[in-house]
N, C-alpha and C. Protein backbone atom coordinates (compact mmCIF):
# COMPACT_ATOMS: atom_id res chain seq x y z
N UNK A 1 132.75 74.09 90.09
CA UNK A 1 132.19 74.96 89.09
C UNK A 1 133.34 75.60 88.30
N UNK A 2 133.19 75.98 87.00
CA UNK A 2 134.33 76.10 86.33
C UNK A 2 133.38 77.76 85.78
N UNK A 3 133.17 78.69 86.75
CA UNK A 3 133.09 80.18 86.50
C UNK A 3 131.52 80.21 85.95
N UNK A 4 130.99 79.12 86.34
CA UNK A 4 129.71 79.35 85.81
C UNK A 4 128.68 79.87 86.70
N UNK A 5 127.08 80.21 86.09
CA UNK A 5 126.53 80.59 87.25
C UNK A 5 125.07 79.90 88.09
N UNK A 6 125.00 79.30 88.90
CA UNK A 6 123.92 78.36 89.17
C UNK A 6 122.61 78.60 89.29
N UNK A 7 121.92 78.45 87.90
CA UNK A 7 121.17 78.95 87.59
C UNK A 7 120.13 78.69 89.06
N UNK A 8 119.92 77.65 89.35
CA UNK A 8 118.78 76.91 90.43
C UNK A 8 118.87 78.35 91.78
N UNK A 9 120.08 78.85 91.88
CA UNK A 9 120.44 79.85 92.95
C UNK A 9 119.56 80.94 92.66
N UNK A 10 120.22 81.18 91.36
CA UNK A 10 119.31 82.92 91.21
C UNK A 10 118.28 82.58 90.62
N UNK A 11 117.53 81.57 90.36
CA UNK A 11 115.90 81.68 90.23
C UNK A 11 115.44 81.48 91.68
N UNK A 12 115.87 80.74 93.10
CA UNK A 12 115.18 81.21 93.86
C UNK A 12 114.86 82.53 94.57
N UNK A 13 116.93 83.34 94.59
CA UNK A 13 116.72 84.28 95.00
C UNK A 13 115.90 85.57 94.03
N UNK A 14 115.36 85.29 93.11
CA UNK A 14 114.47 85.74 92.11
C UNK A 14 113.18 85.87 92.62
N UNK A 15 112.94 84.96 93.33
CA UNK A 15 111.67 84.18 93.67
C UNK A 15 111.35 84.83 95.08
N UNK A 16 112.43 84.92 95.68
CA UNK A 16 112.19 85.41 97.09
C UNK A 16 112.43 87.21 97.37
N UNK A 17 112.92 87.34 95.99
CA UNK A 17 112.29 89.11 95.78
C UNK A 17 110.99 89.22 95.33
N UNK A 18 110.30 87.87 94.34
CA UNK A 18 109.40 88.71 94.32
C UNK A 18 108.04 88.28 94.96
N UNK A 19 108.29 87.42 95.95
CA UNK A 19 107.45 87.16 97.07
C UNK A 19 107.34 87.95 98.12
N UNK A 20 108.47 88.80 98.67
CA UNK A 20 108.55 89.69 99.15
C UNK A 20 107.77 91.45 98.82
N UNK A 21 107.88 91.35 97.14
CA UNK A 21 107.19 92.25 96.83
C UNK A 21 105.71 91.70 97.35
N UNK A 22 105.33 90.83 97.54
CA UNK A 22 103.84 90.24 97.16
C UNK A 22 103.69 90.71 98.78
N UNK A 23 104.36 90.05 99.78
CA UNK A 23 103.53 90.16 100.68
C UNK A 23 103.83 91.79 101.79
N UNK A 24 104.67 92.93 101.31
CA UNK A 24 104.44 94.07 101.91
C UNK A 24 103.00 94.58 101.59
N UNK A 25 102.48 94.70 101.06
CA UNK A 25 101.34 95.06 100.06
C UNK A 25 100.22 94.32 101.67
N UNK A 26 100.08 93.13 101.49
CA UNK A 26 99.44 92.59 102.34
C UNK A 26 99.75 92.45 104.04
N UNK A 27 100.67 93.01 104.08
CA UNK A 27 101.18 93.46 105.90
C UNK A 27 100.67 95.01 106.05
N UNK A 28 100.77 95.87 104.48
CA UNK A 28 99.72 96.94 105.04
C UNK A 28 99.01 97.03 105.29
N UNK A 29 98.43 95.70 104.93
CA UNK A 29 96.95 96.38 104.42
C UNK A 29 96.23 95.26 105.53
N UNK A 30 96.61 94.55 106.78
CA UNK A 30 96.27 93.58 107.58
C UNK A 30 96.88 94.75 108.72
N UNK A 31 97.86 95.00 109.33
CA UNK A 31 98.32 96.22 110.38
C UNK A 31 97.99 97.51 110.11
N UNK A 32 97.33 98.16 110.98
CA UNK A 32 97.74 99.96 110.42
C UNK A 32 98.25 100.56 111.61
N UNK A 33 98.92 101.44 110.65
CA UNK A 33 99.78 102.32 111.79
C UNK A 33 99.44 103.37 112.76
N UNK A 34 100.31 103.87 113.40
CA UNK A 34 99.73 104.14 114.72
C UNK A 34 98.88 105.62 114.39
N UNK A 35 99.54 106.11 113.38
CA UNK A 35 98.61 106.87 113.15
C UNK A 35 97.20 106.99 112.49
N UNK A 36 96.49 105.78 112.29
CA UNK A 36 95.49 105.89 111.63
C UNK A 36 94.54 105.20 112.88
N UNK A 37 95.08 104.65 113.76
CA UNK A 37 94.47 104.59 114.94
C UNK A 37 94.21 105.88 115.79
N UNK A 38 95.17 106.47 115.71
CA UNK A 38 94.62 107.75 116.31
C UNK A 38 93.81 108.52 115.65
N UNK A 39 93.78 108.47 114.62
CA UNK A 39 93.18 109.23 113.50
C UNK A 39 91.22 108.57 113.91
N UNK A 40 91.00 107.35 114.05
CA UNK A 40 90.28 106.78 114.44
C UNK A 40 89.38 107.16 115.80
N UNK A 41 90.37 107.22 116.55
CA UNK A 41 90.25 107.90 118.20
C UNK A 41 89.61 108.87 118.25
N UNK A 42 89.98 109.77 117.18
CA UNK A 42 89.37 111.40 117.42
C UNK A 42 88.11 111.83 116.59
N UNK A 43 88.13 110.73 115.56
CA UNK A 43 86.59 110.60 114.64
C UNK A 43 85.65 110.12 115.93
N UNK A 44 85.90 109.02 116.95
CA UNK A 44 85.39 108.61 117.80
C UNK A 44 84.61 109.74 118.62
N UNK A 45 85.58 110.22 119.39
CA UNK A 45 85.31 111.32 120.51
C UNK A 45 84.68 112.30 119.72
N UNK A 46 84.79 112.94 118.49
CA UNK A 46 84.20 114.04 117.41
C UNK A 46 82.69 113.34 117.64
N UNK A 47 82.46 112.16 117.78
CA UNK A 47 80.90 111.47 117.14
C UNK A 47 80.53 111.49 118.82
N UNK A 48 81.18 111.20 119.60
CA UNK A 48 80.54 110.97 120.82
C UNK A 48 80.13 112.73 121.03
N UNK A 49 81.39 113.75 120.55
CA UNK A 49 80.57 114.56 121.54
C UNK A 49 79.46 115.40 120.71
N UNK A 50 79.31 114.73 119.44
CA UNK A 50 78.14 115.26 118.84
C UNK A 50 76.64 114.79 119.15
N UNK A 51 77.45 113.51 119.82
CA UNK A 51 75.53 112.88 120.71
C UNK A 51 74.91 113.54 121.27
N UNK A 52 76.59 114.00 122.29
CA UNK A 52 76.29 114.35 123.51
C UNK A 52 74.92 115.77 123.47
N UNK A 53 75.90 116.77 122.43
CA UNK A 53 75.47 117.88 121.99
C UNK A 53 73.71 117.70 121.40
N UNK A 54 73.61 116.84 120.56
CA UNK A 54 71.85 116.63 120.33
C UNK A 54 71.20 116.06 121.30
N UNK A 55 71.71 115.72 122.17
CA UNK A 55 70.94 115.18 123.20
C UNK A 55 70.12 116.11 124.16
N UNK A 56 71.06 117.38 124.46
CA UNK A 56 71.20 118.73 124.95
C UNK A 56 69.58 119.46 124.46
């Protein structure tokens, strides 16, 4: 190479930024974090012990 720049290079690494943008988006939104599981947990037990309570 005589100082030039390969183009074929930086269109993939082009390509693999913005595939990367593409798929964080979709790892959120397929995993959730630990806090929204817990967050989950306590809506749970909130509903159970409101059964419990009309049942009463």
């Amino acid at each position: 190479m005589l100082g030039g720049i390969n183009n074929g290079l930086f269109l993939q690494s082009l390509g693999g930024f913005l595939a990367l943008i593409a798929f964080i988006p979709l790892l959120r939104w397929t995993f959730d974090s630990p806090s929204v599981k817990a967050e989950r947990a306590k809506r749970r037990e909130i509903k159970r012990s409101l059964r419990r309570l009309k049942r009463k």
